[in-house]
PDB file of N, CA and C in Angstrom:
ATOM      1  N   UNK A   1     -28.045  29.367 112.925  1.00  0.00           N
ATOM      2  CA  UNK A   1     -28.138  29.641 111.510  1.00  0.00           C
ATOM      3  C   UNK A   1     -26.795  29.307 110.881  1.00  0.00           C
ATOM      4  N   UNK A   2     -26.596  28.843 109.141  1.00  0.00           N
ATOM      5  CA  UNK A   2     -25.586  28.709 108.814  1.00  0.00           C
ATOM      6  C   UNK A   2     -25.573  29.188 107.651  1.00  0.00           C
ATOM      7  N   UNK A   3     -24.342  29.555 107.221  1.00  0.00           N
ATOM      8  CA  UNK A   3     -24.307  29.923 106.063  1.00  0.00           C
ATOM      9  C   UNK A   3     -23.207  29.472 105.024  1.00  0.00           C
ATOM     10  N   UNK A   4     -24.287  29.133 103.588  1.00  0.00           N
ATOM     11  CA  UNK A   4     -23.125  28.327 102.581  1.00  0.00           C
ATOM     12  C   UNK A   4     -22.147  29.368 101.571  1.00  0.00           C
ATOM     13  N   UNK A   5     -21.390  29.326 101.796  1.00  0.00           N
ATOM     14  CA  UNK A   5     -20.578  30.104 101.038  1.00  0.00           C
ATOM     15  C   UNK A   5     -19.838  29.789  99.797  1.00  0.00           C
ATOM     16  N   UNK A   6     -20.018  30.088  98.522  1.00  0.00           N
ATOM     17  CA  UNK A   6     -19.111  29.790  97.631  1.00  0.00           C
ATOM     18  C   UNK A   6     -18.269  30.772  96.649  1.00  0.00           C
ATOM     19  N   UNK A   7     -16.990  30.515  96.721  1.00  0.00           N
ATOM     20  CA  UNK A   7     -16.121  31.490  96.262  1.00  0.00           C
ATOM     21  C   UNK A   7     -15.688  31.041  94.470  1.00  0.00           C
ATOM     22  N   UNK A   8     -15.699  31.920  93.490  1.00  0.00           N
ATOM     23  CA  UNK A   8     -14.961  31.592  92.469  1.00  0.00           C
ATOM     24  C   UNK A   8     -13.672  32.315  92.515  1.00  0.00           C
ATOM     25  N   UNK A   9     -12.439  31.341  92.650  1.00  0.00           N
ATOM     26  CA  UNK A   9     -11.174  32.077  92.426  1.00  0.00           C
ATOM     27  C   UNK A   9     -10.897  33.240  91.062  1.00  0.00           C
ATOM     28  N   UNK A  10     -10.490  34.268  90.972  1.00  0.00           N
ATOM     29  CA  UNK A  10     -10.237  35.145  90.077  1.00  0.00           C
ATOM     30  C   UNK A  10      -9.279  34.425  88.940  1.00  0.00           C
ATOM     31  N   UNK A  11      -8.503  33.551  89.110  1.00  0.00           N
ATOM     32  CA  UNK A  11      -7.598  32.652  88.550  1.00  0.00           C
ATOM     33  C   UNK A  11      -7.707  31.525  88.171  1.00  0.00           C
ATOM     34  N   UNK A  12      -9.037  31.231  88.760  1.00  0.00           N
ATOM     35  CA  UNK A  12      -9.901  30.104  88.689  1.00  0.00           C
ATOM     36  C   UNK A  12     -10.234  29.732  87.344  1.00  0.00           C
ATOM     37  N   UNK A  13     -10.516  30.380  85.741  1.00  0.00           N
ATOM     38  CA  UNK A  13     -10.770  29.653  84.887  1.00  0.00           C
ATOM     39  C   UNK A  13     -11.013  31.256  84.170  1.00  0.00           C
ATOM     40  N   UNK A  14     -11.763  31.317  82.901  1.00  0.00           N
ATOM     41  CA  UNK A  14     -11.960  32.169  81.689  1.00  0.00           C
ATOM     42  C   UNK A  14     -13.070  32.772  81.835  1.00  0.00           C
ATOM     43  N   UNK A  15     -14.011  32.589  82.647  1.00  0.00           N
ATOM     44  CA  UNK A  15     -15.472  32.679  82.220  1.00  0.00           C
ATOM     45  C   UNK A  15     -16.032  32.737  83.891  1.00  0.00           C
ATOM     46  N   UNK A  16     -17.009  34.133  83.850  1.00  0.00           N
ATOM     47  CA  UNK A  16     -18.066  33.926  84.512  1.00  0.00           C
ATOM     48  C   UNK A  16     -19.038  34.855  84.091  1.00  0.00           C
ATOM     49  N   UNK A  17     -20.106  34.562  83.565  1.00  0.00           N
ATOM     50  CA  UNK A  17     -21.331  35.381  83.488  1.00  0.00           C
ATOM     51  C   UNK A  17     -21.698  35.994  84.395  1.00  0.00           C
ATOM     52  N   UNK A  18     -22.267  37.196  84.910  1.00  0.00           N
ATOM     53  CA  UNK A  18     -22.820  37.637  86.728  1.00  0.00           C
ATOM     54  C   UNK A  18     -23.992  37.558  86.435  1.00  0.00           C
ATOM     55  N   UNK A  19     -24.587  38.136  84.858  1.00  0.00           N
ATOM     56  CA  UNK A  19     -25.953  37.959  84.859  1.00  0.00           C
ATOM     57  C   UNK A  19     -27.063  36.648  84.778  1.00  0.00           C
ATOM     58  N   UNK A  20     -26.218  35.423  84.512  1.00  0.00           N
ATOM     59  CA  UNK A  20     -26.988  34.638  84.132  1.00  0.00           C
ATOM     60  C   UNK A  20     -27.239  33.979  85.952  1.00  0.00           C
ATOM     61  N   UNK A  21     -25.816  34.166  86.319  1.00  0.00           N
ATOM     62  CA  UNK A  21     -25.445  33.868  87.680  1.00  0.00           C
ATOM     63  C   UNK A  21     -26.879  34.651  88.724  1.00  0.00           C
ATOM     64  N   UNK A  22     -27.138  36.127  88.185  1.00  0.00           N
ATOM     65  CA  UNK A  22     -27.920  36.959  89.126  1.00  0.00           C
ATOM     66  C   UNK A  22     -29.349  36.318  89.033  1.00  0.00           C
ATOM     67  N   UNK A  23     -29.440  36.165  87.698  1.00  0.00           N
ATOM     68  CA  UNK A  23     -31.058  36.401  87.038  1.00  0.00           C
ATOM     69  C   UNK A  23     -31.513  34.793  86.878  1.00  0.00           C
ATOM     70  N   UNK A  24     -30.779  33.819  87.061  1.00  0.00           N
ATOM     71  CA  UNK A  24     -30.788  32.339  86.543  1.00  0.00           C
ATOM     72  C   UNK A  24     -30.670  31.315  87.651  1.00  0.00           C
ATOM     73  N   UNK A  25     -29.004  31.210  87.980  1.00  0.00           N
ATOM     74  CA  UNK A  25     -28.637  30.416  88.719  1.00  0.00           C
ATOM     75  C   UNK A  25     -29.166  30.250  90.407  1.00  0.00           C
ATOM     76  N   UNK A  26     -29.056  31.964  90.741  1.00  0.00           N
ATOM     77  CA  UNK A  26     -29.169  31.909  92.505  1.00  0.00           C
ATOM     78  C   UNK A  26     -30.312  31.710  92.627  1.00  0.00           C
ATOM     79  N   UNK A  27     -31.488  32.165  91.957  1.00  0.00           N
ATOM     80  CA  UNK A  27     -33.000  32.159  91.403  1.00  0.00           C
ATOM     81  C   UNK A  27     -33.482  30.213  91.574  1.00  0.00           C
ATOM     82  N   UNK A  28     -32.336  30.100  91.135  1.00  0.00           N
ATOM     83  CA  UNK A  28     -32.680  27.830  90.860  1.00  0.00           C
ATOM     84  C   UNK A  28     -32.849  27.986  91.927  1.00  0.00           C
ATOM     85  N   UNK A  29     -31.998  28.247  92.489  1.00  0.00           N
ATOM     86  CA  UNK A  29     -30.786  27.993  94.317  1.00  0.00           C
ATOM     87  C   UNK A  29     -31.827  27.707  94.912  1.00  0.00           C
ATOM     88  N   UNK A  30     -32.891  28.931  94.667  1.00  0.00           N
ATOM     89  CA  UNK A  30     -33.770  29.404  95.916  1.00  0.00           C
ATOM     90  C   UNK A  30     -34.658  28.610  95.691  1.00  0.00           C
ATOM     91  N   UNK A  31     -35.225  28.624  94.522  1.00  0.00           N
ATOM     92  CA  UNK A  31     -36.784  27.697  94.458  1.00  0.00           C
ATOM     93  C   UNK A  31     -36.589  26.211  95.058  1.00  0.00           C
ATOM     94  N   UNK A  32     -35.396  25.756  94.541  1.00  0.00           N
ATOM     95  CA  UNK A  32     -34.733  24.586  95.043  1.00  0.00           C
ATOM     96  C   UNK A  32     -34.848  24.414  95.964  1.00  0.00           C
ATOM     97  N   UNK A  33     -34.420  25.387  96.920  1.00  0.00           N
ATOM     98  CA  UNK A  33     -33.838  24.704  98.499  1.00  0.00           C
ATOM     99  C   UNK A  33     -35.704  25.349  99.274  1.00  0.00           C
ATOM    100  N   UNK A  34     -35.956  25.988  98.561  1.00  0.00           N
ATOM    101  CA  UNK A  34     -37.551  26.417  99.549  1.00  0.00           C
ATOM    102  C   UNK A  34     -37.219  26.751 100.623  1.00  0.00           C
ATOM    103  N   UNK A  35     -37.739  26.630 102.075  1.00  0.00           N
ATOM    104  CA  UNK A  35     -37.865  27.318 103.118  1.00  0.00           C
ATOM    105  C   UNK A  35     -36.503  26.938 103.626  1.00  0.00           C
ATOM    106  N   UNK A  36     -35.442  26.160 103.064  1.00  0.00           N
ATOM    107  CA  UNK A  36     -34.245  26.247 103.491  1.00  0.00           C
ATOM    108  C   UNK A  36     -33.131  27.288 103.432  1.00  0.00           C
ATOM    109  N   UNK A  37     -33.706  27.926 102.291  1.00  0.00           N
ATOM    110  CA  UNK A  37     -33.205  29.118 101.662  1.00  0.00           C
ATOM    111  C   UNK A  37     -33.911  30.619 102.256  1.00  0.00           C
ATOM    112  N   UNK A  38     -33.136  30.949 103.391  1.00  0.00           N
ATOM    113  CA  UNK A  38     -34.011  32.013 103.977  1.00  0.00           C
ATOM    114  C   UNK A  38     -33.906  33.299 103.517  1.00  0.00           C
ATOM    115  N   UNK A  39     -32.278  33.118 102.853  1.00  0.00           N
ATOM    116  CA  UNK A  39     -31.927  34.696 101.683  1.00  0.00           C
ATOM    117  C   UNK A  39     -30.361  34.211 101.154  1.00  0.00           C
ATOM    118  N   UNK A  40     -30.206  34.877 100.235  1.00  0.00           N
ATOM    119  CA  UNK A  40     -28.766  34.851  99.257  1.00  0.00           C
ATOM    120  C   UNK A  40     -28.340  35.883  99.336  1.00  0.00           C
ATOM    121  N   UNK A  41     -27.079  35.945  99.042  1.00  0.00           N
ATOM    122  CA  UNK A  41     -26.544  37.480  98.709  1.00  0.00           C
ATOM    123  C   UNK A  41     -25.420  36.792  97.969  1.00  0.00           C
ATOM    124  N   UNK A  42     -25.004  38.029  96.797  1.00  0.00           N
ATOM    125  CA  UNK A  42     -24.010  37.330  96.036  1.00  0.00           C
ATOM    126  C   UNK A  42     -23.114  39.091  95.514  1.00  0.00           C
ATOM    127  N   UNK A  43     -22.325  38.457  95.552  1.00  0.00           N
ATOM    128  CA  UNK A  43     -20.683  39.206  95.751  1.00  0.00           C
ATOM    129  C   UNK A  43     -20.203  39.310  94.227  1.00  0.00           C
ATOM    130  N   UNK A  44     -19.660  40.399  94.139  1.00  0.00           N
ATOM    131  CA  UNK A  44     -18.792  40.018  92.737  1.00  0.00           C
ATOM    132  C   UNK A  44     -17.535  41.485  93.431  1.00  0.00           C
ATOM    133  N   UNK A  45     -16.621  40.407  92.770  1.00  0.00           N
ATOM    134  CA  UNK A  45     -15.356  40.853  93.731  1.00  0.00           C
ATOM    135  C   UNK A  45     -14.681  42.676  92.259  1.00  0.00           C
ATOM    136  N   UNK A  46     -14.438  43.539  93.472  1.00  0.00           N
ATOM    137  CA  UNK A  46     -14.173  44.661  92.990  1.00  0.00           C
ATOM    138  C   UNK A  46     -12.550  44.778  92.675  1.00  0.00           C
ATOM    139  N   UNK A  47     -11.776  44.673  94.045  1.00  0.00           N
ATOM    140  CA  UNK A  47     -10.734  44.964  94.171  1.00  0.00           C
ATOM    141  C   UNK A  47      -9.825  43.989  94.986  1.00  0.00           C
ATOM    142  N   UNK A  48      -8.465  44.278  95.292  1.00  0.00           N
ATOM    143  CA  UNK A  48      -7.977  43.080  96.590  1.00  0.00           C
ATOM    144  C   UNK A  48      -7.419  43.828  97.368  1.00  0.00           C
ATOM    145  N   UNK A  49      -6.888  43.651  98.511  1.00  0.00           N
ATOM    146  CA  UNK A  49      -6.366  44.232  99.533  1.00  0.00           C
ATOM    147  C   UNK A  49      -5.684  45.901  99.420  1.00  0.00           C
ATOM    148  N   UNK A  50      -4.397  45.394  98.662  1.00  0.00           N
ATOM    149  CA  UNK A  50      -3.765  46.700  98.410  1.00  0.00           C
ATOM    150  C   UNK A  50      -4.338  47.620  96.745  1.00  0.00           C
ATOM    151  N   UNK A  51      -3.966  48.554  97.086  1.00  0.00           N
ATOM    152  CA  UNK A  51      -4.692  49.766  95.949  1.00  0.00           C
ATOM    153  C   UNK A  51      -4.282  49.104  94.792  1.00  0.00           C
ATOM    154  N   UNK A  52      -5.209  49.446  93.692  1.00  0.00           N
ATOM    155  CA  UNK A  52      -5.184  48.771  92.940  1.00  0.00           C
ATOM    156  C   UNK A  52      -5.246  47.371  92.020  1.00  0.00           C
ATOM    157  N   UNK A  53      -5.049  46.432  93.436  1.00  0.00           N
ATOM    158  CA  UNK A  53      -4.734  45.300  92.902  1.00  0.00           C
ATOM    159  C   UNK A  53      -6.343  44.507  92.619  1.00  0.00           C
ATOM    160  N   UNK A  54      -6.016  43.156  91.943  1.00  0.00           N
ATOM    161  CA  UNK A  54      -7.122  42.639  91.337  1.00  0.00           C
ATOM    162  C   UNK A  54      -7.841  42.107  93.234  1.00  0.00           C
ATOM    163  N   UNK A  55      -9.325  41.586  92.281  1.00  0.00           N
ATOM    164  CA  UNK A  55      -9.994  40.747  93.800  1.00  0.00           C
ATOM    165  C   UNK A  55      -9.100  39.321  93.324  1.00  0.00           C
ATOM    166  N   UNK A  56      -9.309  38.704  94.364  1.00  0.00           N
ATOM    167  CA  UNK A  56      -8.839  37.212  94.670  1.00  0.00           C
ATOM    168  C   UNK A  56     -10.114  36.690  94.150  1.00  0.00           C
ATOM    169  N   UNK A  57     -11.125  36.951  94.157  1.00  0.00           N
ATOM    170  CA  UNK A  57     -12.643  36.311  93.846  1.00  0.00           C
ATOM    171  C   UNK A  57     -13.214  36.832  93.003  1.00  0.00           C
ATOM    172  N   UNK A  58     -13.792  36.533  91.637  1.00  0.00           N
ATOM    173  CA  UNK A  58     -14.638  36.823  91.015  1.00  0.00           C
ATOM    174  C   UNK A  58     -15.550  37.400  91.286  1.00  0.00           C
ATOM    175  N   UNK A  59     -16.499  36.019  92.143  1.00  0.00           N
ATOM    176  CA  UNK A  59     -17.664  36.100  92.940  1.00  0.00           C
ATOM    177  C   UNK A  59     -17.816  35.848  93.516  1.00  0.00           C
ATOM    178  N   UNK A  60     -18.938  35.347  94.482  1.00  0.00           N
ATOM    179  CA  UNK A  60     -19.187  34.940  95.339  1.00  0.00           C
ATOM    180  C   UNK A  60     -20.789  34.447  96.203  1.00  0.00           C
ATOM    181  N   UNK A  61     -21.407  33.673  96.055  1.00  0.00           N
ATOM    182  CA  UNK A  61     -22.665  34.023  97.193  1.00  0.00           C
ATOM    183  C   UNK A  61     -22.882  33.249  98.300  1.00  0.00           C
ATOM    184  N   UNK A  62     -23.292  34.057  98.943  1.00  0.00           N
ATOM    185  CA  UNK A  62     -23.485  33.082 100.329  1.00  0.00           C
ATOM    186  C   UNK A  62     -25.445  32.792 100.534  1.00  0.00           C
ATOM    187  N   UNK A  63     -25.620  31.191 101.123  1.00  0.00           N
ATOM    188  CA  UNK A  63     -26.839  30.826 101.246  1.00  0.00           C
ATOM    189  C   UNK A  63     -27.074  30.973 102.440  1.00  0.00           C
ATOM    190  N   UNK A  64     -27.944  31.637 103.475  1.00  0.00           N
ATOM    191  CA  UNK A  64     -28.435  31.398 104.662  1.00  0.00           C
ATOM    192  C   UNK A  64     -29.582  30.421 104.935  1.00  0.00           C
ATOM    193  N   UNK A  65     -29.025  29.335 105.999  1.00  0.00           N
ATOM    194  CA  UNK A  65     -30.166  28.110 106.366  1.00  0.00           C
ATOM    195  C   UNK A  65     -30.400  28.376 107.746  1.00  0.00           C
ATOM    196  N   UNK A  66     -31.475  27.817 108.192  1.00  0.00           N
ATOM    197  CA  UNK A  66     -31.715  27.675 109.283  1.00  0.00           C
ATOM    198  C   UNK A  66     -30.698  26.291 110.436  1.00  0.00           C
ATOM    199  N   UNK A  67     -30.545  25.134 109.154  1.00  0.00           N
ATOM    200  CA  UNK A  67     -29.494  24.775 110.000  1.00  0.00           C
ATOM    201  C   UNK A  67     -28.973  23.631 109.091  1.00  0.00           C
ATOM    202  N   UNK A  68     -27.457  22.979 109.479  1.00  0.00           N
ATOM    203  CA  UNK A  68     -26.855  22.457 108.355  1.00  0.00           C
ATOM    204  C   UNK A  68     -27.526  20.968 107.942  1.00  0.00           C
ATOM    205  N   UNK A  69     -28.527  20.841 108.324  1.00  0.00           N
ATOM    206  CA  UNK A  69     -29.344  19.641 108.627  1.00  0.00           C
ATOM    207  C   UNK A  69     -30.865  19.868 107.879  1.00  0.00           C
ATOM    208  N   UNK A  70     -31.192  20.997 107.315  1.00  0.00           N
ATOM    209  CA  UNK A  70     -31.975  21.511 106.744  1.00  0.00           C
ATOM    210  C   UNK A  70     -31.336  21.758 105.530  1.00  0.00           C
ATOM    211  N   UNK A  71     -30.007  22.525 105.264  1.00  0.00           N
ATOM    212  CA  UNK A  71     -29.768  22.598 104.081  1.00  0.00           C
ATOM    213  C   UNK A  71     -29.142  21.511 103.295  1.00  0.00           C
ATOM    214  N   UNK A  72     -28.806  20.422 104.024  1.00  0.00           N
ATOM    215  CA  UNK A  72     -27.953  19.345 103.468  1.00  0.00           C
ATOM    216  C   UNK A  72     -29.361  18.403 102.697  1.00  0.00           C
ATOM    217  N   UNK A  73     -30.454  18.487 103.435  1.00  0.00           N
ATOM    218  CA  UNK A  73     -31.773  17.710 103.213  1.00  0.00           C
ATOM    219  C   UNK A  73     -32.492  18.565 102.003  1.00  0.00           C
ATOM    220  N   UNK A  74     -32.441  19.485 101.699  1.00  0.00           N
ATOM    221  CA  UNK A  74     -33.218  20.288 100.798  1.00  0.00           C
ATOM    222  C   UNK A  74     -31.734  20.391  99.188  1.00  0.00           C
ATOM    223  N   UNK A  75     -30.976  20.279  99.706  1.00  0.00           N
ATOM    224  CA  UNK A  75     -30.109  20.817  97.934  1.00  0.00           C
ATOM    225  C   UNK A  75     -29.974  19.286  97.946  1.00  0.00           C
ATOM    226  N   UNK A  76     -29.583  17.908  99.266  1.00  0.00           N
ATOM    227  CA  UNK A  76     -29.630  16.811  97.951  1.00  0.00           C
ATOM    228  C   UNK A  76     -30.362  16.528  97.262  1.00  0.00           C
ATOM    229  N   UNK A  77     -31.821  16.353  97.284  1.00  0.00           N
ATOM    230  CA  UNK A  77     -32.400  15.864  96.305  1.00  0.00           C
ATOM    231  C   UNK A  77     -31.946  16.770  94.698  1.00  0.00           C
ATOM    232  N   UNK A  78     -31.691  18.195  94.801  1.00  0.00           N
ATOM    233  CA  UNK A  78     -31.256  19.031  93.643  1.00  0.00           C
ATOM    234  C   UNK A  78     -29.798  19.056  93.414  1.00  0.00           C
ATOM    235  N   UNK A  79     -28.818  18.722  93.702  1.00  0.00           N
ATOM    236  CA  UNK A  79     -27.630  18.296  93.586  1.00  0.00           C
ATOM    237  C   UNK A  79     -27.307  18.066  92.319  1.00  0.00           C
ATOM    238  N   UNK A  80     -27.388  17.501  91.585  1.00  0.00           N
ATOM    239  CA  UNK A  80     -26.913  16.813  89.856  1.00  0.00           C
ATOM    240  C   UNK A  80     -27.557  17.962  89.449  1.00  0.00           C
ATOM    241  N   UNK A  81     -28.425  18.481  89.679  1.00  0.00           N
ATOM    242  CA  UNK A  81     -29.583  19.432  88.844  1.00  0.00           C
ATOM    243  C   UNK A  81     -28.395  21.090  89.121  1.00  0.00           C
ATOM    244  N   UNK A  82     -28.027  21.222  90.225  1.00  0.00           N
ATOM    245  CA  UNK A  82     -27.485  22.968  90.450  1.00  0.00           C
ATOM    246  C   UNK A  82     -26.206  22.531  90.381  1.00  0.00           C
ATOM    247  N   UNK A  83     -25.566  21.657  90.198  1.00  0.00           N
ATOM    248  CA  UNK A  83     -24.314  21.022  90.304  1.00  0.00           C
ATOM    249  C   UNK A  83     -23.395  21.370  88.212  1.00  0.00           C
ATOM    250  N   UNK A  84     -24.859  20.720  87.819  1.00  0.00           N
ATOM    251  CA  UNK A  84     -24.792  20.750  86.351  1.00  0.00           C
ATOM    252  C   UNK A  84     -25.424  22.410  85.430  1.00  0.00           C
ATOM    253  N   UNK A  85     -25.712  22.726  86.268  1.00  0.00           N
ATOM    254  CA  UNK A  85     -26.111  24.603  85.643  1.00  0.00           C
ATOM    255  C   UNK A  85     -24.777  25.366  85.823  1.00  0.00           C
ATOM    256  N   UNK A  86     -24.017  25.032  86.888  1.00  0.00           N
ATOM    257  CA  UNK A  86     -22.852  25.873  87.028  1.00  0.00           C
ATOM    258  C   UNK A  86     -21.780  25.733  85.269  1.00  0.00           C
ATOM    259  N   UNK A  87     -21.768  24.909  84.627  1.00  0.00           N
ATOM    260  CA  UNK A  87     -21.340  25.221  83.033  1.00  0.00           C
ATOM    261  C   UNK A  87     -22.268  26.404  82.607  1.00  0.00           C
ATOM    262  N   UNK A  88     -23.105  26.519  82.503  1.00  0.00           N
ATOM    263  CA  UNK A  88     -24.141  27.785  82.424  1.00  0.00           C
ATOM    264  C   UNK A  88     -23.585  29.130  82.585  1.00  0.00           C
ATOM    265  N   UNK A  89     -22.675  29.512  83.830  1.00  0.00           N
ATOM    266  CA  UNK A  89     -22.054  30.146  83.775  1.00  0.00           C
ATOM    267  C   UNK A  89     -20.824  30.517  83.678  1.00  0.00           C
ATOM    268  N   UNK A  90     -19.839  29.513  83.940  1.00  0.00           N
ATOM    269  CA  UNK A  90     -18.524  29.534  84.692  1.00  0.00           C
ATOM    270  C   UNK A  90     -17.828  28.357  83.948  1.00  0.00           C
ATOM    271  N   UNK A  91     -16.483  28.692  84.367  1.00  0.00           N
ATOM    272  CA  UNK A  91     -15.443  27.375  84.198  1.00  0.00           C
ATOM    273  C   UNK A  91     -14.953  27.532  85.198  1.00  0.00           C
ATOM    274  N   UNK A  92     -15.059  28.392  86.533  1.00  0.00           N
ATOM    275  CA  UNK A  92     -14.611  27.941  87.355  1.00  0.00           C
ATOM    276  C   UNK A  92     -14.723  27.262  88.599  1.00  0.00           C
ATOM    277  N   UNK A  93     -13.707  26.307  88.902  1.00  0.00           N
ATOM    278  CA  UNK A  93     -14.096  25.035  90.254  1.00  0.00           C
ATOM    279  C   UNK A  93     -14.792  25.844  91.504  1.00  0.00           C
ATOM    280  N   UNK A  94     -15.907  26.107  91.790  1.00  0.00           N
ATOM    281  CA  UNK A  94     -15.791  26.803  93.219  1.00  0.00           C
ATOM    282  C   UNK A  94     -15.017  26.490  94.378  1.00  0.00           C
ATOM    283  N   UNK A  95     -14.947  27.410  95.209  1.00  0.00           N
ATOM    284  CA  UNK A  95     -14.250  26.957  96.498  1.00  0.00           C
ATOM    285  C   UNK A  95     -15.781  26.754  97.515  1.00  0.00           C
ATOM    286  N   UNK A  96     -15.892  25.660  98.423  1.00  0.00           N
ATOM    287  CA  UNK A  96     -17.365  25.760  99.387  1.00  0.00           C
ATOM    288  C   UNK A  96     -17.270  26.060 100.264  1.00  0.00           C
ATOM    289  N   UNK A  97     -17.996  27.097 101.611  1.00  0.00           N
ATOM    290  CA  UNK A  97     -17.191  26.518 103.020  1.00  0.00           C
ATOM    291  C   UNK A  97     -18.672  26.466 103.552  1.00  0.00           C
ATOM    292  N   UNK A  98     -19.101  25.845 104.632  1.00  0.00           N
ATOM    293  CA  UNK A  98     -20.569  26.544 105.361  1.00  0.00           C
ATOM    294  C   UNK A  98     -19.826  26.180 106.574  1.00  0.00           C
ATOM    295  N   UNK A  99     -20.494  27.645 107.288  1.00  0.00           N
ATOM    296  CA  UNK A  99     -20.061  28.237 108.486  1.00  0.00           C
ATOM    297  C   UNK A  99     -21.397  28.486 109.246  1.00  0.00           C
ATOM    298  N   UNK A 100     -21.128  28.204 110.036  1.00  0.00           N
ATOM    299  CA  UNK A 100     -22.020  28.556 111.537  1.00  0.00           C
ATOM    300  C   UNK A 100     -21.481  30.166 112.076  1.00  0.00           C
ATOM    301  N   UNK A 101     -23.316  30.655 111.925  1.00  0.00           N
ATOM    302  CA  UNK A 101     -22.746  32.002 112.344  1.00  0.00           C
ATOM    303  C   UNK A 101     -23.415  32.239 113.863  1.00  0.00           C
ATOM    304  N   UNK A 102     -22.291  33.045 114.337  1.00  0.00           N
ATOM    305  CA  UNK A 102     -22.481  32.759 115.978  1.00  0.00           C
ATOM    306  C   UNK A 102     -22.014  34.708 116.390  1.00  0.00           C
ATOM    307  N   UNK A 103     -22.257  35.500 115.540  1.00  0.00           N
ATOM    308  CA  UNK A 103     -22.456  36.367 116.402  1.00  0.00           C
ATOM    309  C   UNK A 103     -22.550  38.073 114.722  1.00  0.00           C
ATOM    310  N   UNK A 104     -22.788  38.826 115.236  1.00  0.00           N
ATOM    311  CA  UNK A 104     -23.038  39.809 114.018  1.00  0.00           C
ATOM    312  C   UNK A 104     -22.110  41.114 113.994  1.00  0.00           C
TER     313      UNK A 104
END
């Protein structure tokens, strides 16, 4: 299994909606990617390390695939399409990583 991860830096830009992000965007994600998309979870950053201080991340969600060969085949064809909604919410650049998860 793998999972896509994308981070918005806290410093990253002016703007992020969570709701349009909750109720809109991850919602595309899913119909989009279909059985590639086995679940989402999405983050919105509270705090950072030491007391008080800000999060490093806005937000965050991560996509779970069955494998990076499944999800690379299911978001290109939607690519320009979820690529171009992110103005929708944000000005900020995401950070991407997908990781192979290998233990819980």
């Amino acid at each position: 299994m793998i999972k896509t991860s994308v981070y918005y830096p806290a410093n990253g830009g002016s703007k992020f909606d969570h709701d349009d992000y909750r109720t809109h965007h991850m919602p595309l994600i899913q119909d989009r990617l279909g059985d590639a998309c086995l679940r989402y979870e999405i983050d919105t950053g509270l705090a950072g390390r030491e007391p008080g201080s800000a999060p490093e991340f806005v937000a965050a969600c991560h996509i779970y695939s069955p494998t990076l060969e499944t999800f690379q085949e299911a978001f290109g064809p939607h690519r320009a399409e979820l690529v171009a909604d992110v103005a929708n919410y944000t000005d900020i650049a995401p950070i991407v990583q997908i990781s192979e998860i290998v233990g819980r």
